[in-house]
Each structure stands twice: as C-alpha cells, then as structure tokens.
N, C-alpha and C. Protein backbone atom coordinates (compact mmCIF):
# COMPACT_ATOMS: atom_id res chain seq x y z
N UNK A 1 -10.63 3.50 10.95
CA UNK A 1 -10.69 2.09 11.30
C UNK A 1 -9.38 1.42 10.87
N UNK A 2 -8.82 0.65 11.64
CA UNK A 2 -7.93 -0.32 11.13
C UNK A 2 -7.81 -1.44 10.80
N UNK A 3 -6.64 -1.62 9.81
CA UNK A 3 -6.78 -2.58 8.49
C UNK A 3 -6.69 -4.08 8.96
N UNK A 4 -7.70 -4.75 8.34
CA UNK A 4 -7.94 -6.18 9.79
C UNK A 4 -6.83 -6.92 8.73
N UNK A 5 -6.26 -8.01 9.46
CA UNK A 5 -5.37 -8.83 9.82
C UNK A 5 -5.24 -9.61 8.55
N UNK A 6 -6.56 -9.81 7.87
CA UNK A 6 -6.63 -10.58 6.87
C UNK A 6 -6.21 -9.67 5.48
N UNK A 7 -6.20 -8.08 5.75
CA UNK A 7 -6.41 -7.57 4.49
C UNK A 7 -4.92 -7.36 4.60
N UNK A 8 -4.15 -7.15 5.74
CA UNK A 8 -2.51 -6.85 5.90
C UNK A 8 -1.84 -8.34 5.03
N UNK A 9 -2.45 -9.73 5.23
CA UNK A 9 -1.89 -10.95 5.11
C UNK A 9 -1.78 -10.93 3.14
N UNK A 10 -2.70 -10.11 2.90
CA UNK A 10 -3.09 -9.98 0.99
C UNK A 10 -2.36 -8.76 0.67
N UNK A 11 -2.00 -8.09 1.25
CA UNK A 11 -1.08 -7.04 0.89
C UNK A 11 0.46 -7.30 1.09
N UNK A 12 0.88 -8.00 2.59
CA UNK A 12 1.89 -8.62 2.06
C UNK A 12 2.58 -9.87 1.07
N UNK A 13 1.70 -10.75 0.92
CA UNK A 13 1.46 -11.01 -0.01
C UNK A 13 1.69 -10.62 -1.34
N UNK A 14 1.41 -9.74 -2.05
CA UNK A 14 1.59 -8.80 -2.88
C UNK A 14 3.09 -8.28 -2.80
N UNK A 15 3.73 -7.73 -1.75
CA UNK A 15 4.67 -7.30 -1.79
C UNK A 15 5.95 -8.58 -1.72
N UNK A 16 5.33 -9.62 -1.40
CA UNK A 16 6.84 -10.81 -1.98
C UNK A 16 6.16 -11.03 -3.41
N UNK A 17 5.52 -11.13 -3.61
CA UNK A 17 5.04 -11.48 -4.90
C UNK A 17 5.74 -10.66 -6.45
N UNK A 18 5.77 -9.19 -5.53
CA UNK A 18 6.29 -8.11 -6.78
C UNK A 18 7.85 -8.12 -6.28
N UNK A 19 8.16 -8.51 -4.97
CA UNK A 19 9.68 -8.26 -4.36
C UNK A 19 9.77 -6.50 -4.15
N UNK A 20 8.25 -5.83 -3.49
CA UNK A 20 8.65 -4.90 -3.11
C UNK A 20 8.44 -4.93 -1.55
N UNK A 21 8.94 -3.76 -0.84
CA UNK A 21 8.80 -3.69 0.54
C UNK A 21 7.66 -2.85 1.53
N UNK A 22 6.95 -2.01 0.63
CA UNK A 22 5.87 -0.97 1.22
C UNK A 22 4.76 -1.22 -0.03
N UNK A 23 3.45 -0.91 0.81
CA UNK A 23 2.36 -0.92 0.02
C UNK A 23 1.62 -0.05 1.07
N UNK A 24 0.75 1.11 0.19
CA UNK A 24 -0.41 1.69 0.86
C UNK A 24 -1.52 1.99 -0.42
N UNK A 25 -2.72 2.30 0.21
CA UNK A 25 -3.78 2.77 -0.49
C UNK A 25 -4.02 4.46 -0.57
N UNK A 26 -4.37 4.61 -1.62
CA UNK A 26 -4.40 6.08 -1.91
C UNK A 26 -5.74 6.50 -1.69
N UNK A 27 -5.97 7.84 -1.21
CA UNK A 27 -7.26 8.62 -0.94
C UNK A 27 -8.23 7.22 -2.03
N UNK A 28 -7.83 8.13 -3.48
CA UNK A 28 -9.04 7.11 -4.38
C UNK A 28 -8.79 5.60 -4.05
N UNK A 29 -8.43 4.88 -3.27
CA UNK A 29 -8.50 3.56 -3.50
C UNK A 29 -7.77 2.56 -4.59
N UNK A 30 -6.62 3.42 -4.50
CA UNK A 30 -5.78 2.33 -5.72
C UNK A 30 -4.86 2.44 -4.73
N UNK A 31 -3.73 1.07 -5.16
CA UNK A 31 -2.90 0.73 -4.09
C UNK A 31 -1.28 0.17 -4.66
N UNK A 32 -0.56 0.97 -4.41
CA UNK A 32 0.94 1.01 -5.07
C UNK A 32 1.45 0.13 -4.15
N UNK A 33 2.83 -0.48 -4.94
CA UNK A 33 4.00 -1.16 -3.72
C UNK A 33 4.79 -0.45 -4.12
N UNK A 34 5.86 0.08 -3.05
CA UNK A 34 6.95 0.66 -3.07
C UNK A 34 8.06 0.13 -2.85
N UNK A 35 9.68 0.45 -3.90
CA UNK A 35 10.94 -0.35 -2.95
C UNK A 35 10.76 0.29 -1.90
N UNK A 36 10.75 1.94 -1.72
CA UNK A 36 11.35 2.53 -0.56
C UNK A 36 9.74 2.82 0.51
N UNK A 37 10.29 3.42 1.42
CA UNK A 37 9.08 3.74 2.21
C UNK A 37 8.56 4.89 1.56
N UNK A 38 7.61 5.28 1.15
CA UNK A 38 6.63 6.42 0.60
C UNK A 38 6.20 7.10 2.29
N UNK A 39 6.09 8.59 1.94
CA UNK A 39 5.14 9.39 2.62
C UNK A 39 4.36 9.93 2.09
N UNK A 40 3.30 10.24 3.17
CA UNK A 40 1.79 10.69 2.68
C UNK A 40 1.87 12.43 2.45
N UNK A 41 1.54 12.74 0.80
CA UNK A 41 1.55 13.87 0.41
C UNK A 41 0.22 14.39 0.15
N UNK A 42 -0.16 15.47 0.07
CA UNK A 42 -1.27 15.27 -0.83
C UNK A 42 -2.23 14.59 -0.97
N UNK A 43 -2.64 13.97 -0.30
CA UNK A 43 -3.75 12.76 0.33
C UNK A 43 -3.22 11.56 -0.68
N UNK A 44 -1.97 11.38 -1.30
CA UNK A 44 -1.56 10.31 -1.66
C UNK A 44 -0.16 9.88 -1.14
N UNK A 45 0.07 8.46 -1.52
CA UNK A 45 1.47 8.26 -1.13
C UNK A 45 2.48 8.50 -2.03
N UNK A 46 3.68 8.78 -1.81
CA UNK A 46 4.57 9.10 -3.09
C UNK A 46 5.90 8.72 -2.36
N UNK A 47 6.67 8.51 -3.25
CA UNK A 47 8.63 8.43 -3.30
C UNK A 47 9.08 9.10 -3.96
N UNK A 48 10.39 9.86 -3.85
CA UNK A 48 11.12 10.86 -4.17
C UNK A 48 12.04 9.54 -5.28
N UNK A 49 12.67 8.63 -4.52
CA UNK A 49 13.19 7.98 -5.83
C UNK A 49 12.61 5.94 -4.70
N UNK A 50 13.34 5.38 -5.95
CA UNK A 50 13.22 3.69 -6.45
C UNK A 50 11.64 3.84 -7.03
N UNK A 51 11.43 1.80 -7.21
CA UNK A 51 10.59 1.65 -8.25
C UNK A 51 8.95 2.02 -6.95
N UNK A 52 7.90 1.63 -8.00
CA UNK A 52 6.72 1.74 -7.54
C UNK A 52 5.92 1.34 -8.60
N UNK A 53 5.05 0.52 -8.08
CA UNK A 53 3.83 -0.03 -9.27
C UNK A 53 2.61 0.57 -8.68
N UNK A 54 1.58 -0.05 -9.84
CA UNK A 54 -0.08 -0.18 -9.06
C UNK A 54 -0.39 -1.67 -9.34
N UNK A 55 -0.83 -1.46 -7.90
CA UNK A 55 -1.48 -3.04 -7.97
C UNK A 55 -3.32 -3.06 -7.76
N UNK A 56 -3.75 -3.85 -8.99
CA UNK A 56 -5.30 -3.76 -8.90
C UNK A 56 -6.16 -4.67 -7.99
N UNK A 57 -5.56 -6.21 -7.37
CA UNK A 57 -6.04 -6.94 -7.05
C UNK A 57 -6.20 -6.51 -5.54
N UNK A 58 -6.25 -5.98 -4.91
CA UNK A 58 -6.37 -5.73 -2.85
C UNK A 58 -7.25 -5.08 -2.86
N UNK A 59 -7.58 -5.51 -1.64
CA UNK A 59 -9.19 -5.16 -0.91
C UNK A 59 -8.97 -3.39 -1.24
N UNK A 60 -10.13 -2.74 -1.06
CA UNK A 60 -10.12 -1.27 -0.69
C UNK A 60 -11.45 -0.68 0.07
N UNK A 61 -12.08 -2.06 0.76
CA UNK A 61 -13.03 -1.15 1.62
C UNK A 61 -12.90 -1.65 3.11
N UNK A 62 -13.09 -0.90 4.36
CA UNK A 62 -12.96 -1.45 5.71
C UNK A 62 -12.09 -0.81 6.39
N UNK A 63 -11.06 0.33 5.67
CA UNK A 63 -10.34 0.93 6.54
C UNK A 63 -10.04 2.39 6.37
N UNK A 64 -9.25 3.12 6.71
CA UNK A 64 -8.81 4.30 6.27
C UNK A 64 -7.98 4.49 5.33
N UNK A 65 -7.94 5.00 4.09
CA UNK A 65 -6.58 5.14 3.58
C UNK A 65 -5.30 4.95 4.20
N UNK A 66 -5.21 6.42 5.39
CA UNK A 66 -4.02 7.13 5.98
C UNK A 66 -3.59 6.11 7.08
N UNK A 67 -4.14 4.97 6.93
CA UNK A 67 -3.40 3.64 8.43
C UNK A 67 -3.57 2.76 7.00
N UNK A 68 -2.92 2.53 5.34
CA UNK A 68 -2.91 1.39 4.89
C UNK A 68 -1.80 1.67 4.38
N UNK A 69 -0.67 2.03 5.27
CA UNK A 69 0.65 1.19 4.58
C UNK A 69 1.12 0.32 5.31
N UNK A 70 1.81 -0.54 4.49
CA UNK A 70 1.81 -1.74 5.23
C UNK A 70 3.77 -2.15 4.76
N UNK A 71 4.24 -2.64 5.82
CA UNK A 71 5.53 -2.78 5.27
C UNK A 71 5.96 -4.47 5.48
N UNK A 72 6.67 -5.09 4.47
CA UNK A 72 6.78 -6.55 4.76
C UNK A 72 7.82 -7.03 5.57
C-alpha cells in the first residue's frame, strides 16, 4: 500500500526540521533521516557514509516499509 499524502507531509516535515534530506521506515517500524540517499539492504535502509538519526515521532502503520522513503 502506499504512503497517503498526509503521512509523506509529517515525514517531510521531519526532514526540514532535522535539515536532513531522506527518510524511510525500516522492516521493524522505526524510521531514520538520512543526509544521503540510503538503499534498501537487508530489509533495512542503510548509508555507506554522511549523518543519519532515528526519529521516534512518525506514523508507522498504513503502508509498506519498502515504498517509505521519502525524499524532501
């Protein structure tokens, strides 16, 4: 399923908020911002290099993991 309109608007969000540029959700439902673009490894997202947090506050039910990155 894909990620409705309102949950993309709280995720970018998030990403001016931290001043990063990528955010996705991981298999378990936790949800990093990335400087760089992350690819999907391992049923998670990862970067080879720049920063990356976790962020606790975003939705995590209504879509697929593997369609929740979102870029600002």
């Amino acid at each position: 399923m894909k990620m409705k309109a309102t949950i993309k608007k709280q995720v970018k969000e998030k990403l001016t908020q931290y001043n990063m540029k990528y955010a996705a959700m991981d298999w378990d439902y936790k949800w990093f911002c990335y400087a760089n673009k992350p690819k999907c490894v391992d049923d998670t997202w990862d970067v080879k290099e720049g920063h990356y947090m976790r962020v606790h506050t975003l939705p995590t039910e209504g879509f697929d993991w593997r369609d929740s990155l979102v870029q600002k």
